[in-house]
C-alpha atoms as a PDB file:
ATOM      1  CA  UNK A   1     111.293 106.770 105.796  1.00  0.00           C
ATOM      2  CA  UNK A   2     110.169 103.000 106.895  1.00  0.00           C
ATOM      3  CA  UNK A   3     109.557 100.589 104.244  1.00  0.00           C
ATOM      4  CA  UNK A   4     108.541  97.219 104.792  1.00  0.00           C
ATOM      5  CA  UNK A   5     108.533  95.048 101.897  1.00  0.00           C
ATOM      6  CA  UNK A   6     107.161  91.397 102.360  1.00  0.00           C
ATOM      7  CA  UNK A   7     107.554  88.827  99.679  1.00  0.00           C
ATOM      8  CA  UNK A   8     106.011  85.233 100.108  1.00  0.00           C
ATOM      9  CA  UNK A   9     106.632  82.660  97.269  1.00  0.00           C
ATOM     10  CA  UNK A  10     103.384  81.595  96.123  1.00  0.00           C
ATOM     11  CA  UNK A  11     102.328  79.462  93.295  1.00  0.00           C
ATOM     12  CA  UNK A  12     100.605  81.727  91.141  1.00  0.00           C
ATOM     13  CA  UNK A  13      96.569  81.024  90.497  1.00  0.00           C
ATOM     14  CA  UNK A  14      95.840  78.257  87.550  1.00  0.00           C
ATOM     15  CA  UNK A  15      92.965  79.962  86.236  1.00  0.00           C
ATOM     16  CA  UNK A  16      93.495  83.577  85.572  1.00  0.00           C
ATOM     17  CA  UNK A  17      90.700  85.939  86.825  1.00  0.00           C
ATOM     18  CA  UNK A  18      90.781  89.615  88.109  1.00  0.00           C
ATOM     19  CA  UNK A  19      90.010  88.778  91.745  1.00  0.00           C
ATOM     20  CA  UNK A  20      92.314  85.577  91.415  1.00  0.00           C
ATOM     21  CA  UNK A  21      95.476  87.113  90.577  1.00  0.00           C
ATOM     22  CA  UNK A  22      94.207  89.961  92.741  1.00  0.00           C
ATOM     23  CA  UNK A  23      94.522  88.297  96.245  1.00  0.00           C
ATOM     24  CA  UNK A  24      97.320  86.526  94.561  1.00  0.00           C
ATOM     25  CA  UNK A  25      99.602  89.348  94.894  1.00  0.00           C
ATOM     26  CA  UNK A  26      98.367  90.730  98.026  1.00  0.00           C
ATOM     27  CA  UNK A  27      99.369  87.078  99.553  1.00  0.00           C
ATOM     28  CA  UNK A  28     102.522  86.960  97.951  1.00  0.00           C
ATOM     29  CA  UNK A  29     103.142  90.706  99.253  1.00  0.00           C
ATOM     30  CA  UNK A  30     102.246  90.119 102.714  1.00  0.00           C
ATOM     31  CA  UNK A  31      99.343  92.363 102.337  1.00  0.00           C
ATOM     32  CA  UNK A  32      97.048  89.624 103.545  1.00  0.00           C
ATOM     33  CA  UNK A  33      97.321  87.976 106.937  1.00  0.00           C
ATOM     34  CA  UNK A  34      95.556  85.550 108.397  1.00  0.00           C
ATOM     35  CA  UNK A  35      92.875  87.775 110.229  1.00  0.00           C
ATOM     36  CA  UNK A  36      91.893  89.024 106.560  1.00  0.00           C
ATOM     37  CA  UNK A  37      89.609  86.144 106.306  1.00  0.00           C
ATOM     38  CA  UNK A  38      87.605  88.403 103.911  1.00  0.00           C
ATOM     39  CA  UNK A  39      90.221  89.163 101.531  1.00  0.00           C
ATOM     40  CA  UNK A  40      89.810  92.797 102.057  1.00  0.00           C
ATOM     41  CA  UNK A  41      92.931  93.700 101.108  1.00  0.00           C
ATOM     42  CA  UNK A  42      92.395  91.996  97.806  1.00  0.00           C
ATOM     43  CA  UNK A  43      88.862  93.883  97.735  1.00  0.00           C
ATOM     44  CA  UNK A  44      90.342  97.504  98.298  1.00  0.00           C
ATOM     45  CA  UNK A  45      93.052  97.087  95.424  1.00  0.00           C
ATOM     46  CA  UNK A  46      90.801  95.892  93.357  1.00  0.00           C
ATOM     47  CA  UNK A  47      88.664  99.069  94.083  1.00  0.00           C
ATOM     48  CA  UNK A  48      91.806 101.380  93.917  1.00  0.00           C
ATOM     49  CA  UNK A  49      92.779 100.322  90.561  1.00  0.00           C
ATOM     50  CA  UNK A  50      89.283 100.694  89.453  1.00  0.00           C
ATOM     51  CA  UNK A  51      88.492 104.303  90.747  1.00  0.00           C
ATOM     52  CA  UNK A  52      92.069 104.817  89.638  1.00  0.00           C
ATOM     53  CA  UNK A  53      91.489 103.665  85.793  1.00  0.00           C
ATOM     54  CA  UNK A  54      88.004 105.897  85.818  1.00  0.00           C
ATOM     55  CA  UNK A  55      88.982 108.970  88.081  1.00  0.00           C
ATOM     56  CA  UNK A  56      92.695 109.136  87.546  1.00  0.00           C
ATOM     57  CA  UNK A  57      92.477 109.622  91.667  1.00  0.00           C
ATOM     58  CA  UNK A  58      90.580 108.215  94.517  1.00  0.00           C
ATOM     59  CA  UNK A  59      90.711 108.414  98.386  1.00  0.00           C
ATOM     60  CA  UNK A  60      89.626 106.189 101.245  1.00  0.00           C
ATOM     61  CA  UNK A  61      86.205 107.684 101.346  1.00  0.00           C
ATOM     62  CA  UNK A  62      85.532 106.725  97.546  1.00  0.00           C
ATOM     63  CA  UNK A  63      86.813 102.929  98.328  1.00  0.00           C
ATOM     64  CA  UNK A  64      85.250 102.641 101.323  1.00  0.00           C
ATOM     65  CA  UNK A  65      81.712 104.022  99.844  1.00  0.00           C
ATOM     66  CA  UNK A  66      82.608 101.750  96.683  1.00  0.00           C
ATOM     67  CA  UNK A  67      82.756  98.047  99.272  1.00  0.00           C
ATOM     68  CA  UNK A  68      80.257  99.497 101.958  1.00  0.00           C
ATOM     69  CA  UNK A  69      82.664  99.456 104.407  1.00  0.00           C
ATOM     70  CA  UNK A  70      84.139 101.783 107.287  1.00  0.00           C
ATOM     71  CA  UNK A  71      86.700 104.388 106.067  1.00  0.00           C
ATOM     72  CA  UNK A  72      88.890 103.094 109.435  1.00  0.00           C
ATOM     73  CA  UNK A  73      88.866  99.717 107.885  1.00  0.00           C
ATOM     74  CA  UNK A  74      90.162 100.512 104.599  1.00  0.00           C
ATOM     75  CA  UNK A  75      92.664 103.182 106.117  1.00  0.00           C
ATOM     76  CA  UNK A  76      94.170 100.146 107.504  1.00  0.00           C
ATOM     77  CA  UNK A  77      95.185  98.433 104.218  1.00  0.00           C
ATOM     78  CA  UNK A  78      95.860 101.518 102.435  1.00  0.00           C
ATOM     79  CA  UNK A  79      98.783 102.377 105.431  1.00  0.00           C
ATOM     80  CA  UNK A  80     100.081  98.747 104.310  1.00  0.00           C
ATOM     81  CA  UNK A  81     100.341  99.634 100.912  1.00  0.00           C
ATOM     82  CA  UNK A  82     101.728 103.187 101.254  1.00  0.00           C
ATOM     83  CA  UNK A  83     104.687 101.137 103.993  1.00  0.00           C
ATOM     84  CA  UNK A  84     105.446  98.647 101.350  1.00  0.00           C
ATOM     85  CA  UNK A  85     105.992 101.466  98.738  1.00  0.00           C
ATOM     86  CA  UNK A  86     103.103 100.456  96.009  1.00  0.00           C
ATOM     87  CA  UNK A  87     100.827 103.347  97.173  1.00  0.00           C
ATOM     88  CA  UNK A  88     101.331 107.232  98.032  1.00  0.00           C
ATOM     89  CA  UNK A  89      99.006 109.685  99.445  1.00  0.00           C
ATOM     90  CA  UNK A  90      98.805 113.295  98.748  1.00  0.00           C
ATOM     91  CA  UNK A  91      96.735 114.940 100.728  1.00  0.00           C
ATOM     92  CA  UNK A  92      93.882 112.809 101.286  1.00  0.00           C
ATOM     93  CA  UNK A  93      94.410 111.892  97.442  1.00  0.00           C
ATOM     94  CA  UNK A  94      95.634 108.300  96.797  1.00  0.00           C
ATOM     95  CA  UNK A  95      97.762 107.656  93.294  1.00  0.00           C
ATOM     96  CA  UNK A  96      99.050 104.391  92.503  1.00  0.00           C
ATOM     97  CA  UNK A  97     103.288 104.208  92.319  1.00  0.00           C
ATOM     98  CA  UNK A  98     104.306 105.299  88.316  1.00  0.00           C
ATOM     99  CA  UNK A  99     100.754 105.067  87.676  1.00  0.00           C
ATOM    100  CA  UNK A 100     100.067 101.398  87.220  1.00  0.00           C
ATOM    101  CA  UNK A 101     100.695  98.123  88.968  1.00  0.00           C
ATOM    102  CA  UNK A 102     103.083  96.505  86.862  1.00  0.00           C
ATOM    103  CA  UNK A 103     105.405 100.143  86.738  1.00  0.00           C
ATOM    104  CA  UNK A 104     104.699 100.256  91.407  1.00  0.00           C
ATOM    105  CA  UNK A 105     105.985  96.398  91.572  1.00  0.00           C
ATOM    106  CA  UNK A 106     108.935  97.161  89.547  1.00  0.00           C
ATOM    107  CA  UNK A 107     109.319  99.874  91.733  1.00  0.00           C
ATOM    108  CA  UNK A 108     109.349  98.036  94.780  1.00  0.00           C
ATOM    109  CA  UNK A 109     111.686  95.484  93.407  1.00  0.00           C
ATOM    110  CA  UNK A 110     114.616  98.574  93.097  1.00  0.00           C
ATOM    111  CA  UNK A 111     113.581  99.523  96.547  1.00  0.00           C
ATOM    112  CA  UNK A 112     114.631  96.009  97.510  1.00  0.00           C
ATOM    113  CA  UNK A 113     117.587  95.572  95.645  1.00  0.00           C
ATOM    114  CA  UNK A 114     119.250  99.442  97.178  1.00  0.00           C
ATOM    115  CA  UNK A 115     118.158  97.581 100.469  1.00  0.00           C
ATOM    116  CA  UNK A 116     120.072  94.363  99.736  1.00  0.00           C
ATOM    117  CA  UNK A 117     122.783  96.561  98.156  1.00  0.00           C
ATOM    118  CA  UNK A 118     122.989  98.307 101.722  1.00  0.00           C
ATOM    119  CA  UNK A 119     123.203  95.516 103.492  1.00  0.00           C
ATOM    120  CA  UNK A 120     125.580  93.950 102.108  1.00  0.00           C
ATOM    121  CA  UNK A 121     127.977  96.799 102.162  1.00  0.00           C
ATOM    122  CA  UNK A 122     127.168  96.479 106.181  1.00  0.00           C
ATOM    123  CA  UNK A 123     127.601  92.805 106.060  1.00  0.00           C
ATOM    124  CA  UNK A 124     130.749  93.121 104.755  1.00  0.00           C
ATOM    125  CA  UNK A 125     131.927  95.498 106.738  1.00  0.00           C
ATOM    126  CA  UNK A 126     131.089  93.043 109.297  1.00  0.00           C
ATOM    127  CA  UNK A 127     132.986  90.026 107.969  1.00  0.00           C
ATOM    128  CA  UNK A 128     136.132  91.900 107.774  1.00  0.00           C
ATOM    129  CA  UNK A 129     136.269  93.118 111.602  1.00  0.00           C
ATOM    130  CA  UNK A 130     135.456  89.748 111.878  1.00  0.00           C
ATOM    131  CA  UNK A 131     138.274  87.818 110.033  1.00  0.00           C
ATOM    132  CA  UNK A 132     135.410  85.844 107.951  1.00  0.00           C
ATOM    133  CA  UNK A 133     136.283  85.913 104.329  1.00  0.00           C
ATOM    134  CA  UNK A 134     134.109  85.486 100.994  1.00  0.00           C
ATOM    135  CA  UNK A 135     134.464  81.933  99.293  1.00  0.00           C
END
Protein backbone atom coordinates (compact mmCIF):
# COMPACT_ATOMS: atom_id res chain seq x y z
CA UNK A 1 0.00 0.00 0.00
CA UNK A 2 0.95 3.84 -1.04
CA UNK A 3 1.04 6.32 1.61
CA UNK A 4 1.80 9.76 1.10
CA UNK A 5 2.27 11.77 4.08
CA UNK A 6 2.83 15.62 3.61
CA UNK A 7 3.87 17.79 6.48
CA UNK A 8 4.25 21.68 6.01
CA UNK A 9 5.46 23.74 9.06
CA UNK A 10 2.92 26.21 9.70
CA UNK A 11 2.47 28.66 12.44
CA UNK A 12 -0.45 27.51 14.12
CA UNK A 13 -3.76 30.01 14.11
CA UNK A 14 -3.65 32.87 17.06
CA UNK A 15 -7.17 32.72 17.76
CA UNK A 16 -8.49 29.29 18.28
CA UNK A 17 -11.78 28.45 16.43
CA UNK A 18 -13.16 25.12 14.95
CA UNK A 19 -12.80 26.13 11.30
CA UNK A 20 -9.38 27.91 12.21
CA UNK A 21 -7.49 25.11 13.48
CA UNK A 22 -9.51 23.12 10.96
CA UNK A 23 -7.84 24.36 7.67
CA UNK A 24 -4.90 24.68 9.91
CA UNK A 25 -4.15 21.12 9.80
CA UNK A 26 -5.29 20.38 6.42
CA UNK A 27 -2.47 23.12 5.31
CA UNK A 28 0.04 21.81 7.43
CA UNK A 29 -0.91 18.17 6.03
CA UNK A 30 -0.80 19.02 2.51
CA UNK A 31 -4.42 18.38 2.25
CA UNK A 32 -4.95 21.84 0.84
CA UNK A 33 -3.35 23.09 -2.35
CA UNK A 34 -3.51 26.02 -3.94
CA UNK A 35 -6.53 25.24 -6.33
CA UNK A 36 -8.62 24.67 -2.97
CA UNK A 37 -9.33 28.29 -2.93
CA UNK A 38 -12.54 27.27 -1.06
CA UNK A 39 -11.04 25.45 1.68
CA UNK A 40 -12.97 22.40 0.87
CA UNK A 41 -10.84 20.18 2.28
CA UNK A 42 -11.11 22.02 5.54
CA UNK A 43 -15.07 21.98 4.90
CA UNK A 44 -15.34 18.08 4.38
CA UNK A 45 -13.30 17.27 7.69
CA UNK A 46 -15.08 19.42 9.41
CA UNK A 47 -18.27 17.57 8.14
CA UNK A 48 -16.62 14.07 8.70
CA UNK A 49 -15.89 14.64 12.23
CA UNK A 50 -19.30 15.96 12.70
CA UNK A 51 -21.41 13.09 11.07
CA UNK A 52 -18.73 11.01 12.74
CA UNK A 53 -19.40 12.39 16.49
CA UNK A 54 -23.45 12.02 15.74
CA UNK A 55 -23.60 8.79 13.49
CA UNK A 56 -20.54 6.94 14.64
CA UNK A 57 -20.22 6.51 10.52
CA UNK A 58 -20.71 8.56 7.48
CA UNK A 59 -20.00 8.23 3.69
CA UNK A 60 -19.41 10.63 0.82
CA UNK A 61 -23.06 10.88 0.05
CA UNK A 62 -23.88 12.14 3.73
CA UNK A 63 -20.89 14.89 3.41
CA UNK A 64 -21.58 15.80 0.22
CA UNK A 65 -25.56 16.24 0.99
CA UNK A 66 -24.30 17.92 4.39
CA UNK A 67 -22.01 21.07 2.09
CA UNK A 68 -24.37 20.87 -1.06
CA UNK A 69 -21.82 19.74 -3.06
CA UNK A 70 -21.09 16.92 -5.78
CA UNK A 71 -20.27 13.46 -4.31
CA UNK A 72 -17.17 13.51 -7.17
CA UNK A 73 -15.92 16.56 -5.44
CA UNK A 74 -15.74 15.33 -2.04
CA UNK A 75 -14.52 11.77 -3.27
CA UNK A 76 -11.57 13.74 -4.19
CA UNK A 77 -10.48 14.87 -0.68
CA UNK A 78 -11.63 11.87 1.00
CA UNK A 79 -8.94 9.68 -1.50
CA UNK A 80 -6.35 12.33 0.04
CA UNK A 81 -7.14 11.51 3.38
CA UNK A 82 -7.50 7.71 3.06
CA UNK A 83 -3.49 8.09 0.99
CA UNK A 84 -2.16 10.01 3.87
CA UNK A 85 -3.45 7.33 6.36
CA UNK A 86 -5.99 9.62 8.62
CA UNK A 87 -9.09 8.08 6.91
CA UNK A 88 -10.27 4.38 5.91
CA UNK A 89 -13.17 3.25 3.98
CA UNK A 90 -15.12 0.16 4.41
CA UNK A 91 -17.33 -0.40 2.01
CA UNK A 92 -18.73 2.80 1.10
CA UNK A 93 -18.54 3.46 5.03
CA UNK A 94 -15.94 6.10 6.09
CA UNK A 95 -14.42 5.77 9.94
CA UNK A 96 -11.95 8.09 11.14
CA UNK A 97 -8.21 6.30 12.05
CA UNK A 98 -8.54 4.97 16.09
CA UNK A 99 -11.64 6.83 16.13
CA UNK A 100 -10.64 10.41 16.69
CA UNK A 101 -8.28 12.98 15.27
CA UNK A 102 -5.83 13.36 17.85
CA UNK A 103 -5.50 9.07 18.15
CA UNK A 104 -5.33 9.18 13.43
CA UNK A 105 -2.41 12.00 13.72
CA UNK A 106 -0.56 10.01 16.17
CA UNK A 107 -1.08 7.38 13.92
CA UNK A 108 0.34 8.92 11.04
CA UNK A 109 3.30 10.13 12.94
CA UNK A 110 4.38 6.05 13.56
CA UNK A 111 3.66 5.60 9.93
CA UNK A 112 6.35 8.21 9.37
CA UNK A 113 8.79 7.28 11.74
CA UNK A 114 8.74 3.04 10.28
CA UNK A 115 9.23 5.11 6.97
CA UNK A 116 12.24 7.10 8.21
CA UNK A 117 13.31 3.94 10.09
CA UNK A 118 13.33 2.21 6.51
CA UNK A 119 15.11 4.54 4.98
CA UNK A 120 17.65 4.86 6.84
CA UNK A 121 18.44 1.23 7.02
CA UNK A 122 18.61 1.79 2.95
CA UNK A 123 20.64 4.85 3.37
CA UNK A 124 23.01 3.15 5.17
CA UNK A 125 23.30 0.45 3.27
CA UNK A 126 24.15 2.95 0.76
CA UNK A 127 26.95 4.78 2.58
CA UNK A 128 28.79 1.67 3.19
CA UNK A 129 29.04 0.43 -0.63
CA UNK A 130 29.93 3.79 -0.83
CA UNK A 131 32.93 4.24 1.58
CA UNK A 132 30.97 7.37 3.26
CA UNK A 133 31.05 6.99 6.97
CA UNK A 134 28.76 8.46 9.90
CA UNK A 135 30.39 11.49 11.85
Amino acid sequence: MSQRIILNKLDKPKNESLESDAKWICESLGFSSGRDIEHTSTKVIISLLKNLSNDGVTSSEAIAQDLDIKVSRVNYHIRNLINSGLVYREKKLLHLRGGSLKTAIQEMRKDTDRIFEELEYVAEGIDNKMGLKNR
